[in-house]
PDB file of N, CA and C in Angstrom:
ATOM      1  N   UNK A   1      17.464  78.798-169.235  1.00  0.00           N
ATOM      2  CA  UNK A   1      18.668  78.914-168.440  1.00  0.00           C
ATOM      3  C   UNK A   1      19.371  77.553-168.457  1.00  0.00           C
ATOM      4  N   UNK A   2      20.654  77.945-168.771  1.00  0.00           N
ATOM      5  CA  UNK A   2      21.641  75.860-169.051  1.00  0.00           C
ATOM      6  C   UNK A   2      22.403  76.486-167.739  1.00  0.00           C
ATOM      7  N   UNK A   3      23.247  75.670-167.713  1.00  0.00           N
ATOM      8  CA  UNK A   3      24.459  74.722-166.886  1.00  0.00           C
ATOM      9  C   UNK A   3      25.368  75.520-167.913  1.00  0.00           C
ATOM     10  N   UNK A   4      26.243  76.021-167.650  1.00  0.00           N
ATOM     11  CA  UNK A   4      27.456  76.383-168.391  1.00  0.00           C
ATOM     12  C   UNK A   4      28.844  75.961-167.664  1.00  0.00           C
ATOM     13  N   UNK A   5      29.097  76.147-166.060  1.00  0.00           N
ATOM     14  CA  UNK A   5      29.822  76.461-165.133  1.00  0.00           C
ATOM     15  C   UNK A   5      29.196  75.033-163.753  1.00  0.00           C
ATOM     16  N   UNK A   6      29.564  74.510-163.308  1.00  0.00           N
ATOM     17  CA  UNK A   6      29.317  73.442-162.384  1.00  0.00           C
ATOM     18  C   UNK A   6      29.799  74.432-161.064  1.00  0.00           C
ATOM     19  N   UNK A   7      28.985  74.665-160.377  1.00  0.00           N
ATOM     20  CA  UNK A   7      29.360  75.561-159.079  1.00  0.00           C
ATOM     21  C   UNK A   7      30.779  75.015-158.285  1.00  0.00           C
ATOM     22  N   UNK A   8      31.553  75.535-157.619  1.00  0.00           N
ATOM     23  CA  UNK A   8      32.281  74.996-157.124  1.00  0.00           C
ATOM     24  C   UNK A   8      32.567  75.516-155.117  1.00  0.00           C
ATOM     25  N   UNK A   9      33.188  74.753-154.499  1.00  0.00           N
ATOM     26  CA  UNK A   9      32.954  74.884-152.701  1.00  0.00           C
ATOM     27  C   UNK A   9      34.589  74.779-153.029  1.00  0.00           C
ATOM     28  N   UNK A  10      34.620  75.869-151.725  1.00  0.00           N
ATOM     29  CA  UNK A  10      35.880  75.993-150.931  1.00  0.00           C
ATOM     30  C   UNK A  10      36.252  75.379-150.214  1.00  0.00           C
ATOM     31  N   UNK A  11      37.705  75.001-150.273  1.00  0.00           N
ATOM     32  CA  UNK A  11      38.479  73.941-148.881  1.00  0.00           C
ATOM     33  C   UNK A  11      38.059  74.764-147.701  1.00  0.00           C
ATOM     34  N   UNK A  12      37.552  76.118-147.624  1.00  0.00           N
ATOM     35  CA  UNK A  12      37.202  76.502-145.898  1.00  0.00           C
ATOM     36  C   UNK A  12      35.872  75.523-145.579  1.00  0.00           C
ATOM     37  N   UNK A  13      34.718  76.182-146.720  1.00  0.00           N
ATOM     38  CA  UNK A  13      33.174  75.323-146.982  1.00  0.00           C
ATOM     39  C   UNK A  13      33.385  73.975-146.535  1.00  0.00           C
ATOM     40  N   UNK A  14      34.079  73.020-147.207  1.00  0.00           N
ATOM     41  CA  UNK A  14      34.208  71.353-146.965  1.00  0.00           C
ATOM     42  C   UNK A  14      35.169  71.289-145.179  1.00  0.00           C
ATOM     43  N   UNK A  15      35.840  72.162-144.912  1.00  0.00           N
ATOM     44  CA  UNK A  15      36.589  72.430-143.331  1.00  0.00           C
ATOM     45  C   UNK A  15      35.617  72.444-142.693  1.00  0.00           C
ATOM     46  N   UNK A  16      34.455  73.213-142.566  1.00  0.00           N
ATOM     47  CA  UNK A  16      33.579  73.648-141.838  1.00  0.00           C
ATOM     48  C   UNK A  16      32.679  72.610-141.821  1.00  0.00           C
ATOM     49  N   UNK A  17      32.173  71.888-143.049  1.00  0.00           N
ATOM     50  CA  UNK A  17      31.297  70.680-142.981  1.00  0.00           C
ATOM     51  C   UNK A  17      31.963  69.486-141.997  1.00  0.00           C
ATOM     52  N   UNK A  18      33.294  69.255-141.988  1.00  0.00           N
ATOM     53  CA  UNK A  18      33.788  68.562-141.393  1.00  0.00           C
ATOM     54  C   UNK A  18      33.498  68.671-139.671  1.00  0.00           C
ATOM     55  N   UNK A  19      34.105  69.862-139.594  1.00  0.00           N
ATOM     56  CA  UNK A  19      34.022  70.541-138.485  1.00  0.00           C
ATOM     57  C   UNK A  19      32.570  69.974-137.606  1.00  0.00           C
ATOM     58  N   UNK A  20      31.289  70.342-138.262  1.00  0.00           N
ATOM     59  CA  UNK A  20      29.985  69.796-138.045  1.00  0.00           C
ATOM     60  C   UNK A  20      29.844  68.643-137.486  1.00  0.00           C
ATOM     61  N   UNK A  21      30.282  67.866-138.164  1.00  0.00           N
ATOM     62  CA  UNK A  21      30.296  66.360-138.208  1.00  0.00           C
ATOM     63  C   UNK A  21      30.884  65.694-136.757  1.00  0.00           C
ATOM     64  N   UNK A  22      32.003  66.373-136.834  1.00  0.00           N
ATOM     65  CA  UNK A  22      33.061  66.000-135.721  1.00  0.00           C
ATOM     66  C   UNK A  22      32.294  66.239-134.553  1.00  0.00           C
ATOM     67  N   UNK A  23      31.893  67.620-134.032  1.00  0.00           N
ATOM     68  CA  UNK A  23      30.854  68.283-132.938  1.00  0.00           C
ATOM     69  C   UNK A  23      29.386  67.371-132.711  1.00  0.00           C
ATOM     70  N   UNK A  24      28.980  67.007-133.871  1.00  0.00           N
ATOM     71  CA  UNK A  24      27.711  66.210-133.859  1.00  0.00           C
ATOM     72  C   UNK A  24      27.624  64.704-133.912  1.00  0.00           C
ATOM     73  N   UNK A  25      29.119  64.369-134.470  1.00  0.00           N
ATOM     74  CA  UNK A  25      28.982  62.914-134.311  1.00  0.00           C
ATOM     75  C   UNK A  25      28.056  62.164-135.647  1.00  0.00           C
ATOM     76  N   UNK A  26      27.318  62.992-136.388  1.00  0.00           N
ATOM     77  CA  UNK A  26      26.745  62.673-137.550  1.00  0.00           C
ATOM     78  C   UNK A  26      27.390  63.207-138.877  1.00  0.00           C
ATOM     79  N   UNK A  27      28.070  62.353-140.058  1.00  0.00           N
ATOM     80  CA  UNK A  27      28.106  62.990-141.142  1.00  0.00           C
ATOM     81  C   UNK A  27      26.667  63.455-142.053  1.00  0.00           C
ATOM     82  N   UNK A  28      26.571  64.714-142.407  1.00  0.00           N
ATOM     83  CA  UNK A  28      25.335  65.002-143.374  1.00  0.00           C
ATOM     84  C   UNK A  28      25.960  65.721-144.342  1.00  0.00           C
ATOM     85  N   UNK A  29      25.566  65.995-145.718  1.00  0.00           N
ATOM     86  CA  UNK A  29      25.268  66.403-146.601  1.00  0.00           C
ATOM     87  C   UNK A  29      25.085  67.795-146.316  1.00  0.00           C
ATOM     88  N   UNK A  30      25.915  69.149-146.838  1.00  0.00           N
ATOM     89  CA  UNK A  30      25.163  70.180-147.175  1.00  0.00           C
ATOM     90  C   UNK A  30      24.032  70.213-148.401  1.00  0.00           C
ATOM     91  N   UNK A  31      23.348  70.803-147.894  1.00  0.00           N
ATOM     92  CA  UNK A  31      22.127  70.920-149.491  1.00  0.00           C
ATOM     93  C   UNK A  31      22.014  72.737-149.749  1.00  0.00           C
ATOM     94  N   UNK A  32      22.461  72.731-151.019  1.00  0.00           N
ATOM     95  CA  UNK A  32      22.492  73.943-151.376  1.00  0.00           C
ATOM     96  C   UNK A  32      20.928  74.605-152.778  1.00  0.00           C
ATOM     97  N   UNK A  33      20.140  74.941-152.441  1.00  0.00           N
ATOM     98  CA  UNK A  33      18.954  75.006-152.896  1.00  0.00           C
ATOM     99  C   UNK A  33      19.013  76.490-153.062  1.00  0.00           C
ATOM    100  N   UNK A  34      18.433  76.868-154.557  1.00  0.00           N
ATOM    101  CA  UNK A  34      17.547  78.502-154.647  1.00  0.00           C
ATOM    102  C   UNK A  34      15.888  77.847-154.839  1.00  0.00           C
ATOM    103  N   UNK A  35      15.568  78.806-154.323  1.00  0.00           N
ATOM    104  CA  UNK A  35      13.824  79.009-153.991  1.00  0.00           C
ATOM    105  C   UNK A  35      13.302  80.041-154.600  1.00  0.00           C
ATOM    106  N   UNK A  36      12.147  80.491-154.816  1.00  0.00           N
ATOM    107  CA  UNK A  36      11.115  81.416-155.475  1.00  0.00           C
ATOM    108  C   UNK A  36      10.827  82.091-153.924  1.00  0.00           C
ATOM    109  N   UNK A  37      10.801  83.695-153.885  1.00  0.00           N
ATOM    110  CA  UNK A  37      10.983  84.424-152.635  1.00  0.00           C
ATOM    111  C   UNK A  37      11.679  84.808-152.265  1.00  0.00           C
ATOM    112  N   UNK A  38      11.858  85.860-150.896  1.00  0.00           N
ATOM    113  CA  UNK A  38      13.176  86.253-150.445  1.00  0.00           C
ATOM    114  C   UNK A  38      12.755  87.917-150.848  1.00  0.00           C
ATOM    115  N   UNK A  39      13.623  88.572-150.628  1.00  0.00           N
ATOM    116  CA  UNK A  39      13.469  90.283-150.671  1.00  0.00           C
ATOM    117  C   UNK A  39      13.779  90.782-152.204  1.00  0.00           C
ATOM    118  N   UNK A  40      14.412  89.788-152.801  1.00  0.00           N
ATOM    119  CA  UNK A  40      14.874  89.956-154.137  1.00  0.00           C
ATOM    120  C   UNK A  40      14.276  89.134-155.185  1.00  0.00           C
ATOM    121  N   UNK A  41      13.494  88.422-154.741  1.00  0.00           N
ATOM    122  CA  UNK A  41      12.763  87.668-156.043  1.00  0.00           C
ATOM    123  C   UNK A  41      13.629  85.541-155.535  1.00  0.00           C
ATOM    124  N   UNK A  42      14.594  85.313-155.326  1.00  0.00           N
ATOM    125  CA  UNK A  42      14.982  84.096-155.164  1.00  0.00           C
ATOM    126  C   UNK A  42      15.594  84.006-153.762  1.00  0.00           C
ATOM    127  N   UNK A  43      15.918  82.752-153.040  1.00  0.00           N
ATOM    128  CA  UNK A  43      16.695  82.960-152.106  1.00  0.00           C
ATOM    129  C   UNK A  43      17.181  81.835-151.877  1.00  0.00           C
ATOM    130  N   UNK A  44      18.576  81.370-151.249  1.00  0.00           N
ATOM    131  CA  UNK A  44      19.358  80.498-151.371  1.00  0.00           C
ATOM    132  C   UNK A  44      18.784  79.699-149.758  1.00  0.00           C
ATOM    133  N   UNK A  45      18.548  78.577-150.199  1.00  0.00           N
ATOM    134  CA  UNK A  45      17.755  77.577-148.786  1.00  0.00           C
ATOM    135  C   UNK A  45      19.393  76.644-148.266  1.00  0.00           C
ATOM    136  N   UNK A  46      20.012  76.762-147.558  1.00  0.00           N
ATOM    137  CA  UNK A  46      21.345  76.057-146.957  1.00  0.00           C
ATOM    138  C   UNK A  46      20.576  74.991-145.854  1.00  0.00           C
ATOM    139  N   UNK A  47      21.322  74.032-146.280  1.00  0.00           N
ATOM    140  CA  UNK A  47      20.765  72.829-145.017  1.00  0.00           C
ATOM    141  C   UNK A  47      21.438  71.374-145.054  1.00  0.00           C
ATOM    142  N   UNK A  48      21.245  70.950-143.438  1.00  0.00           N
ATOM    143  CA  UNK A  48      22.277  69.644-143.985  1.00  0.00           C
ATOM    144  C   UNK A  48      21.304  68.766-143.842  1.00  0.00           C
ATOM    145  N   UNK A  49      21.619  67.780-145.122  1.00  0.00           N
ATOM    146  CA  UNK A  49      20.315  67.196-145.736  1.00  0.00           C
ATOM    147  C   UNK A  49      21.120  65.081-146.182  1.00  0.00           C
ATOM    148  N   UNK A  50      20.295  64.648-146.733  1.00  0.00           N
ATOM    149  CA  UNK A  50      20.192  63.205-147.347  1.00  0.00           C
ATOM    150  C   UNK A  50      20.403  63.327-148.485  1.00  0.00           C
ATOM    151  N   UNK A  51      21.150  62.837-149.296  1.00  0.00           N
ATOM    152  CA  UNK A  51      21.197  63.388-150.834  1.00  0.00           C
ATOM    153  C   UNK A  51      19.926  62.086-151.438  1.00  0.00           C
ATOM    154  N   UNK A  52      19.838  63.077-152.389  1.00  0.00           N
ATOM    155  CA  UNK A  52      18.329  62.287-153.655  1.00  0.00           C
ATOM    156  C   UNK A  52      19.059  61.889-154.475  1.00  0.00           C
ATOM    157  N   UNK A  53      18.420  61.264-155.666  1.00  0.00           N
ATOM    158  CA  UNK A  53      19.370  60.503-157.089  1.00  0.00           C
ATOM    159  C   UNK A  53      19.787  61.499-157.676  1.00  0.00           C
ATOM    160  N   UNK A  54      19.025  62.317-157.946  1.00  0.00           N
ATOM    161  CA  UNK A  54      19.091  63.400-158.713  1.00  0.00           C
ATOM    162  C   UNK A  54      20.148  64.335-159.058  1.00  0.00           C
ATOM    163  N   UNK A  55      20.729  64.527-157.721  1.00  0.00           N
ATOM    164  CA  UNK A  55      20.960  65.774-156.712  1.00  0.00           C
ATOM    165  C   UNK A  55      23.003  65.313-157.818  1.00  0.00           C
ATOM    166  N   UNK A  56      23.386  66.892-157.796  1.00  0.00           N
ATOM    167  CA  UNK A  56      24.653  66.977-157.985  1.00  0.00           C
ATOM    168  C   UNK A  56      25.433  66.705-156.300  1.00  0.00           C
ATOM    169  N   UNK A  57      26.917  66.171-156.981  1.00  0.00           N
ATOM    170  CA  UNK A  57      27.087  65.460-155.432  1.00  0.00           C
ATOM    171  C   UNK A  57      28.399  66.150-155.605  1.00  0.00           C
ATOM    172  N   UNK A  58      28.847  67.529-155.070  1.00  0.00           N
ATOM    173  CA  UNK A  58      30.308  67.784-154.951  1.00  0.00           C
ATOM    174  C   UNK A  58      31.089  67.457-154.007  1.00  0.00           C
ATOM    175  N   UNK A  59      32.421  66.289-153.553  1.00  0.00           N
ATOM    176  CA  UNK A  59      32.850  65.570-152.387  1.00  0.00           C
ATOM    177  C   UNK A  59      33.731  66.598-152.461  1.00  0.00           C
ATOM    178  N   UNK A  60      35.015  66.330-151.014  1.00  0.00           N
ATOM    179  CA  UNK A  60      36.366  66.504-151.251  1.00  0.00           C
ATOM    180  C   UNK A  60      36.551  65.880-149.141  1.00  0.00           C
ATOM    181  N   UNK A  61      37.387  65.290-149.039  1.00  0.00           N
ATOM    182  CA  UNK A  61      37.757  64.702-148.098  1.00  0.00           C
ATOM    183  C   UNK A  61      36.868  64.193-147.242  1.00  0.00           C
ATOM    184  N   UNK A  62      35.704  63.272-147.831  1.00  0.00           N
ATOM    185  CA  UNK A  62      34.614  62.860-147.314  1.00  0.00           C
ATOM    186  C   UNK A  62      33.580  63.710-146.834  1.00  0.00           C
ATOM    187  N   UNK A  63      33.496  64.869-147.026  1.00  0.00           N
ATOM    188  CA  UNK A  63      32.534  65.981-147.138  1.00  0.00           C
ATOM    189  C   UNK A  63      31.741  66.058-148.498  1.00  0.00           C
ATOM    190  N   UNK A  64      30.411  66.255-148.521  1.00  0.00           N
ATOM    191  CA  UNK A  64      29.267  66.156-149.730  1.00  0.00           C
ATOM    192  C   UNK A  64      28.869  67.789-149.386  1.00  0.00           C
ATOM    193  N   UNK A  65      28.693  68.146-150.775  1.00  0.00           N
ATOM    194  CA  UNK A  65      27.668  69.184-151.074  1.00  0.00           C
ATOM    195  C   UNK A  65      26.676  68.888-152.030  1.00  0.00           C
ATOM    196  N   UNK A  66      25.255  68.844-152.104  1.00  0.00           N
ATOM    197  CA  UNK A  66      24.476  68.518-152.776  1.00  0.00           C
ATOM    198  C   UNK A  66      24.145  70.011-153.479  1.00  0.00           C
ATOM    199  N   UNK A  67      23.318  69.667-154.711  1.00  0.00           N
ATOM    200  CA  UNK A  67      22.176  70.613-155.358  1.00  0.00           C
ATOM    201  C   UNK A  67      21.675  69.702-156.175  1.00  0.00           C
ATOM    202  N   UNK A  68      20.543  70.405-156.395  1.00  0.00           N
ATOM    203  CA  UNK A  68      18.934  69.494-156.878  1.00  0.00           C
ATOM    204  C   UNK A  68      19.451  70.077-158.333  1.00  0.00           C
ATOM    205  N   UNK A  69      18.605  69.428-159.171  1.00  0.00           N
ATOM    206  CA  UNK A  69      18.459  70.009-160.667  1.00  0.00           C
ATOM    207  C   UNK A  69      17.640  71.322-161.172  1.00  0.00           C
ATOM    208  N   UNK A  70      16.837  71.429-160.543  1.00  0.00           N
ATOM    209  CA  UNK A  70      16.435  72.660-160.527  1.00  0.00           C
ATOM    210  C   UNK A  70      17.153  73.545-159.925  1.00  0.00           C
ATOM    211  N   UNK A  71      17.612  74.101-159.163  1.00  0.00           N
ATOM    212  CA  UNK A  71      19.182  74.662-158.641  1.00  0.00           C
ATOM    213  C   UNK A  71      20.037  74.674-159.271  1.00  0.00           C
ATOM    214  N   UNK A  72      20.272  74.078-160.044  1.00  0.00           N
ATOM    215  CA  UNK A  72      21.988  74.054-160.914  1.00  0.00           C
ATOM    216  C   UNK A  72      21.915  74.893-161.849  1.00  0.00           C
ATOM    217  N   UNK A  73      20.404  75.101-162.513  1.00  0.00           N
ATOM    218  CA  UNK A  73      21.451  76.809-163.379  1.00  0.00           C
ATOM    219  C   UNK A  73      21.061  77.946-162.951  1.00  0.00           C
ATOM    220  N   UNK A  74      20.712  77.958-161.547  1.00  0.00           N
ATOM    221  CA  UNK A  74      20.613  79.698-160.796  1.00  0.00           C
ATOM    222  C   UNK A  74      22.034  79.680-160.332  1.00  0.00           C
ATOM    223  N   UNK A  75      22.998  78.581-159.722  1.00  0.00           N
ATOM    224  CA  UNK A  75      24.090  78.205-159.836  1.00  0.00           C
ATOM    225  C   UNK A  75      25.479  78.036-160.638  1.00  0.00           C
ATOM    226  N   UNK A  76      25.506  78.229-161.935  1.00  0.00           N
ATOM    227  CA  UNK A  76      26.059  78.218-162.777  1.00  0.00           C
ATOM    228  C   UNK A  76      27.139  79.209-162.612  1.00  0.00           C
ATOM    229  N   UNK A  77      28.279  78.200-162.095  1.00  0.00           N
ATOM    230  CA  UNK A  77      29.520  79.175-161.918  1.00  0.00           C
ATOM    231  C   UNK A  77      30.242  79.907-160.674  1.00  0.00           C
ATOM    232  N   UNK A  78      28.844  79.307-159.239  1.00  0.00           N
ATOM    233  CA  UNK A  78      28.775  80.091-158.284  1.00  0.00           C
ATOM    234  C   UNK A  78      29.398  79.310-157.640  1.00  0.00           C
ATOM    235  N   UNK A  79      30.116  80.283-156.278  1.00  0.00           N
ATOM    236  CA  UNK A  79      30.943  79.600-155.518  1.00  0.00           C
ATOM    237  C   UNK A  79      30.312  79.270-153.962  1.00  0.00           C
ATOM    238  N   UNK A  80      30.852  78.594-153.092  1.00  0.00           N
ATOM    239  CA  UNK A  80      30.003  78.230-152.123  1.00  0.00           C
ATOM    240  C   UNK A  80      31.442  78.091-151.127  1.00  0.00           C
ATOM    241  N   UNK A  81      31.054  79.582-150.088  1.00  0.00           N
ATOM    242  CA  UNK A  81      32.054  79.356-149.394  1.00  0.00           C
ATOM    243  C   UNK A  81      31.802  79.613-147.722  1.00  0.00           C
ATOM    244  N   UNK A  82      32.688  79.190-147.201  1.00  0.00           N
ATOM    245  CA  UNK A  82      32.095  79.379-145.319  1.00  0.00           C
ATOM    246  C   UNK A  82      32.723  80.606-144.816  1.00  0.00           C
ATOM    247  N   UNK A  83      32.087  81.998-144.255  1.00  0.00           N
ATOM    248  CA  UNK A  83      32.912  82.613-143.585  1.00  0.00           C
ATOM    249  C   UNK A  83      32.630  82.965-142.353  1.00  0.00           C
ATOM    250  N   UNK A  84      33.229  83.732-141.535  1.00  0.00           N
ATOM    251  CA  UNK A  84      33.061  84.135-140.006  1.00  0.00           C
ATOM    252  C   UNK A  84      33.730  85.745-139.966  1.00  0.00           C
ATOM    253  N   UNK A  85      32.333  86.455-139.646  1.00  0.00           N
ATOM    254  CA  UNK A  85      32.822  87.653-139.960  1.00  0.00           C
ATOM    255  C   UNK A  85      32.410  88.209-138.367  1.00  0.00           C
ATOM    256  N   UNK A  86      32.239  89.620-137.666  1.00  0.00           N
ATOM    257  CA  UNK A  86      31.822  90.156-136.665  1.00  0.00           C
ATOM    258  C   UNK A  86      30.083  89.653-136.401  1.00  0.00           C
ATOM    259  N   UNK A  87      29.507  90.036-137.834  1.00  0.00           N
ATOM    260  CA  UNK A  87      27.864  89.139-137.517  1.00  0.00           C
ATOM    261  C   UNK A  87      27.307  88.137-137.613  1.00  0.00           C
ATOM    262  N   UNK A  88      28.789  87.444-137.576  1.00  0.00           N
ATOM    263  CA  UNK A  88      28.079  86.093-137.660  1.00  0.00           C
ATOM    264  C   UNK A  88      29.290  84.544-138.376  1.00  0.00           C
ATOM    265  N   UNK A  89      29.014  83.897-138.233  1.00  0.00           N
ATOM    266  CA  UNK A  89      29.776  82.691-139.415  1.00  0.00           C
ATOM    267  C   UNK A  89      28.484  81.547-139.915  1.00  0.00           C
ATOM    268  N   UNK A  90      28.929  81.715-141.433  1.00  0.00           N
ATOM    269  CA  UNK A  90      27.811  81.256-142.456  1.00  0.00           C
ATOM    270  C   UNK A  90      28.346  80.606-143.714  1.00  0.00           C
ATOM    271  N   UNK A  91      27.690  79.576-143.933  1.00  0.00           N
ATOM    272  CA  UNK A  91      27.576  79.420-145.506  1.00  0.00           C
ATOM    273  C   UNK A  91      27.297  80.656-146.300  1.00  0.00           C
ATOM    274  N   UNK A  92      28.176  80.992-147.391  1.00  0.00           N
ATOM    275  CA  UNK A  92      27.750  82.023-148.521  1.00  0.00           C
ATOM    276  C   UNK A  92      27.673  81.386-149.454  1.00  0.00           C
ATOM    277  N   UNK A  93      26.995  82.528-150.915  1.00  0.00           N
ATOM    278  CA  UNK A  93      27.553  81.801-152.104  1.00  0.00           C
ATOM    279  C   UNK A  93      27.604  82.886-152.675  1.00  0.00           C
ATOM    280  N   UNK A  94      28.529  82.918-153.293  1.00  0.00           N
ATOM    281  CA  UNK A  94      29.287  84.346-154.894  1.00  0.00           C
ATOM    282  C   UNK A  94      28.386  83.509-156.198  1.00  0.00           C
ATOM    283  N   UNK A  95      27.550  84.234-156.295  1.00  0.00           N
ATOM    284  CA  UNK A  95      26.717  84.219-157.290  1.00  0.00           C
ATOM    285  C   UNK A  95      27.233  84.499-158.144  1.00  0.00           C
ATOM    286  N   UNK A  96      27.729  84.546-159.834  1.00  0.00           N
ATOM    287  CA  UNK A  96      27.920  85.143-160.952  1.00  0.00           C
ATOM    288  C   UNK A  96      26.601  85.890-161.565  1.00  0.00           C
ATOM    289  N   UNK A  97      25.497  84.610-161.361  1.00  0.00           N
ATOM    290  CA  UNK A  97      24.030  85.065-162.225  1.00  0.00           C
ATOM    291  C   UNK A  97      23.281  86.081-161.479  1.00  0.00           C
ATOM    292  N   UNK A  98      23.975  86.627-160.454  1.00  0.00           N
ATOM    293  CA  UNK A  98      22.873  87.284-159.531  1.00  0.00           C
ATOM    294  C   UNK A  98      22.924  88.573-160.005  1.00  0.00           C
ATOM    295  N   UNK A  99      22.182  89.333-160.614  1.00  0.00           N
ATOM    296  CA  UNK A  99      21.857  91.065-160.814  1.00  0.00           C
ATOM    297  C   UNK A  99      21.797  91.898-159.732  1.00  0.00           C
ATOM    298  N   UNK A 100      21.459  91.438-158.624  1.00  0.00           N
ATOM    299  CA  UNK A 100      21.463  92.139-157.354  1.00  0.00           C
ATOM    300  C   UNK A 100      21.016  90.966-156.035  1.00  0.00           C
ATOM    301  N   UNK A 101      21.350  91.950-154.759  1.00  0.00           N
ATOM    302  CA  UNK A 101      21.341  91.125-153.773  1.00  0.00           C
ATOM    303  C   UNK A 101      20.873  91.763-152.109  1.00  0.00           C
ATOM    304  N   UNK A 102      20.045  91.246-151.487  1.00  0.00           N
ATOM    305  CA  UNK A 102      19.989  92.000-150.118  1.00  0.00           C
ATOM    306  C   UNK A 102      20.808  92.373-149.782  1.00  0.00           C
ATOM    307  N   UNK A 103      20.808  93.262-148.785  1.00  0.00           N
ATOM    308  CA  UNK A 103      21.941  92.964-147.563  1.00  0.00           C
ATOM    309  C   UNK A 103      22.036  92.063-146.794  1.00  0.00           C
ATOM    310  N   UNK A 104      21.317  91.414-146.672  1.00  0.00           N
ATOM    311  CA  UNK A 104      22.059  89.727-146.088  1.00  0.00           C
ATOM    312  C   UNK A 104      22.439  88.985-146.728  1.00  0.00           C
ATOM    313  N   UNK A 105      22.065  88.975-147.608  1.00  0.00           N
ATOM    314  CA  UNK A 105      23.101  88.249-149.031  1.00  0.00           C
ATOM    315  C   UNK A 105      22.237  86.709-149.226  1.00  0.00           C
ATOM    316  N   UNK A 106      20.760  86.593-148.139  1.00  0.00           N
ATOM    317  CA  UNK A 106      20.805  85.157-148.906  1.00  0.00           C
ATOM    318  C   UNK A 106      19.292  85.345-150.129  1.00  0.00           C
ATOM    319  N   UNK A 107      18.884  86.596-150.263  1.00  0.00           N
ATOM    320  CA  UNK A 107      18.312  86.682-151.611  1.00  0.00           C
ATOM    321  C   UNK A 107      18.660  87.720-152.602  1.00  0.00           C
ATOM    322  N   UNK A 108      18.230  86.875-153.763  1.00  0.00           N
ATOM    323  CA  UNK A 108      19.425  87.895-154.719  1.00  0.00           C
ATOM    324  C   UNK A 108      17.859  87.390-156.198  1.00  0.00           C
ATOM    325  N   UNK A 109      18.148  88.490-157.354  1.00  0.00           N
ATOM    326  CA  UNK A 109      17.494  88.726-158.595  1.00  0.00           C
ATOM    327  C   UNK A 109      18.406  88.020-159.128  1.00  0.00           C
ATOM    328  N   UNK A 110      17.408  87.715-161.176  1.00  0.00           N
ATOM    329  CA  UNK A 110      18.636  87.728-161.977  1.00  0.00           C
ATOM    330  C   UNK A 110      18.368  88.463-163.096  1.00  0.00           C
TER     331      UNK A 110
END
């Protein structure tokens, strides 16, 4: 599995990180991670984190989104966006590579 596509975050996603920050008084890092597990075989780990050397660093108005290297080609192409719906408001991500997906949407096959 390569890198074809560099994932990309929404001006709502980087709004909402901001948003965080402001309420908490701490800037952090989202960390956007897939894992082994979940109802579908992988599952997307969201967290606000320290970035590593490693780690892909997507900014935009002093907001960071991280992913590890191992993450970046279950990622390939995927989008990372914040919404607020009736059950809830969350980090998502629009998978391209995903073959299927729970109904909660944070584990998905490929």
């Amino acid at each position: 599995m390569t890198l074809t596509l560099p994932p990309t975050v929404t001006d709502r996603a980087f709004a909402r990180l901001a948003e965080i920050a402001e309420a908490t008084g701490v800037a952090r890092a989202l960390r956007v991670a897939v894992e082994g597990g979940g109802c579908s075989g992988f599952h997307y780990d969201i967290k606000l984190d320290d970035p590593a050397e490693d780690d892909l660093v997507l900014q935009k108005d002093g907001q960071t989104v991280l992913i590890d290297p191992v993450s970046l080609p279950f990622l390939s192409g995927a989008r990372i966006d914040f919404t607020e719906e009736l059950i809830g408001a969350r980090f998502v991500i629009d998978n391209p590579n995903a073959s299927s997906s729970c109904g909660c949407g944070t584990s998905f096959s490929m």
